[in-house]
Protein backbone atom coordinates (compact mmCIF):
# COMPACT_ATOMS: atom_id res chain seq x y z
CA UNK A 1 0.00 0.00 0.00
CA UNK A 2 1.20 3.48 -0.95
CA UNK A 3 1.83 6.31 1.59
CA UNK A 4 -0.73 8.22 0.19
CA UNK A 5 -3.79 5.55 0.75
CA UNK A 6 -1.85 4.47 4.28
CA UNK A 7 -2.42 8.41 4.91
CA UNK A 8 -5.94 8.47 3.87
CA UNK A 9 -6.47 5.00 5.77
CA UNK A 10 -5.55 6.74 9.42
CA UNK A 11 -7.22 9.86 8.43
CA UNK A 12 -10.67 8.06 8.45
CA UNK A 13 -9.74 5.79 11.19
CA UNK A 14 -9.48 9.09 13.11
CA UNK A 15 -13.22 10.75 12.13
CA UNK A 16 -14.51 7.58 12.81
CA UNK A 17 -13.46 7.88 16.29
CA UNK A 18 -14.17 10.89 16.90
CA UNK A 19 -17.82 10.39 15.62
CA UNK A 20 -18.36 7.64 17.81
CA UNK A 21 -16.29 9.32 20.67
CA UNK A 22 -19.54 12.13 20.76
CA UNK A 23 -22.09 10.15 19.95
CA UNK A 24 -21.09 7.17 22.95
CA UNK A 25 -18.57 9.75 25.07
CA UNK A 26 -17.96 6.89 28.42
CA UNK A 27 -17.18 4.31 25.81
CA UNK A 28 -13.80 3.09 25.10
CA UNK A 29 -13.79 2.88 21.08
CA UNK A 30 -11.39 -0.36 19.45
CA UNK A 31 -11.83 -0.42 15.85
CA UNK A 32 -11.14 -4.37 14.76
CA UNK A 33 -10.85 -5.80 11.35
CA UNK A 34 -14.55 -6.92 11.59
CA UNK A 35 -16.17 -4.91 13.33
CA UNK A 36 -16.03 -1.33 15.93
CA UNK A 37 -16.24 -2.53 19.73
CA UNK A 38 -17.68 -0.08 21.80
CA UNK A 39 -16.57 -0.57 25.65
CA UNK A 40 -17.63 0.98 28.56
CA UNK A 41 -17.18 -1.87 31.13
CA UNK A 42 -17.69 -5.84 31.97
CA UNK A 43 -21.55 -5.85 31.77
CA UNK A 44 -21.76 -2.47 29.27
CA UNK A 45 -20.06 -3.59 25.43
CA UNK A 46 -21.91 -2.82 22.33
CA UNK A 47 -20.78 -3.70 18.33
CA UNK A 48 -21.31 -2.13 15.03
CA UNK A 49 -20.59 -4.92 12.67
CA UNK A 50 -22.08 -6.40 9.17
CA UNK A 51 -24.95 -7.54 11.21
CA UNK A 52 -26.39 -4.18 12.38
CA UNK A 53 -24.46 -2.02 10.38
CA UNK A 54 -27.24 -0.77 8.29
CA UNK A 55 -29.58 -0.18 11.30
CA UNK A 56 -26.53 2.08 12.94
CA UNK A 57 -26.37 3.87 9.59
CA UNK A 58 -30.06 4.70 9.17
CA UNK A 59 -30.21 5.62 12.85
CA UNK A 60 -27.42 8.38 12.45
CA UNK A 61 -29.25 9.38 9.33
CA UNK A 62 -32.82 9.79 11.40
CA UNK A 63 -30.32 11.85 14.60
CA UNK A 64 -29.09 14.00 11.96
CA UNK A 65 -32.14 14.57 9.78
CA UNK A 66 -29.76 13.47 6.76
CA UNK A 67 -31.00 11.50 4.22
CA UNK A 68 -28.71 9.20 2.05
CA UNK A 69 -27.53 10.31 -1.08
CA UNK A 70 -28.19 8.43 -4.13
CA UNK A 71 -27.05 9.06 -7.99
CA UNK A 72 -29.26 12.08 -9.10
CA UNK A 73 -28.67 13.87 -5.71
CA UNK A 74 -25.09 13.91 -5.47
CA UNK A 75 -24.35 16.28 -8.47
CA UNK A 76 -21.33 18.71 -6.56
CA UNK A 77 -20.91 21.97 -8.46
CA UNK A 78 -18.25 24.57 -8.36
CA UNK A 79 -14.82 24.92 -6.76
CA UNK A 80 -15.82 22.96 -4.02
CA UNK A 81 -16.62 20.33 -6.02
């Protein structure tokens, strides 16, 4: 893997966490190969894997009054672009 895509790799590693780190502040965050483990003792663990990954998404979605973008709607314009 290239430096560049390493870079980019550890760059969205990091917003990840710090998503999660507002949205579940006493949890410790691990991010695994298959899956985000969210800690915040013995008896108090939580996941976001394959399994409910789509029901986390929407959820954020619905918190955020975001909806998903899909082909037609994603048309960026401009400099920002």
């Amino acid at each position: 893997m290239n430096d560049t895509a390493t870079q980019e790799i550890q760059e969205t590693r990091a917003h990840v966490i710090m998503l999660l780190a507002l949205l579940f502040p006493d949890y410790e965050i691990h991010i695994e190969k298959n899956m985000i483990e969210l800690v915040m003792d013995e008896d108090n663990k939580g996941y976001i894997d394959n399994s409910n990954y789509d029901s986390f998404k929407e959820l954020i979605f619905e918190m955020f009054c975001m909806k998903p973008m899909q082909g037609e709607d994603y048309k960026p314009k401009g400099k920002l672009a």
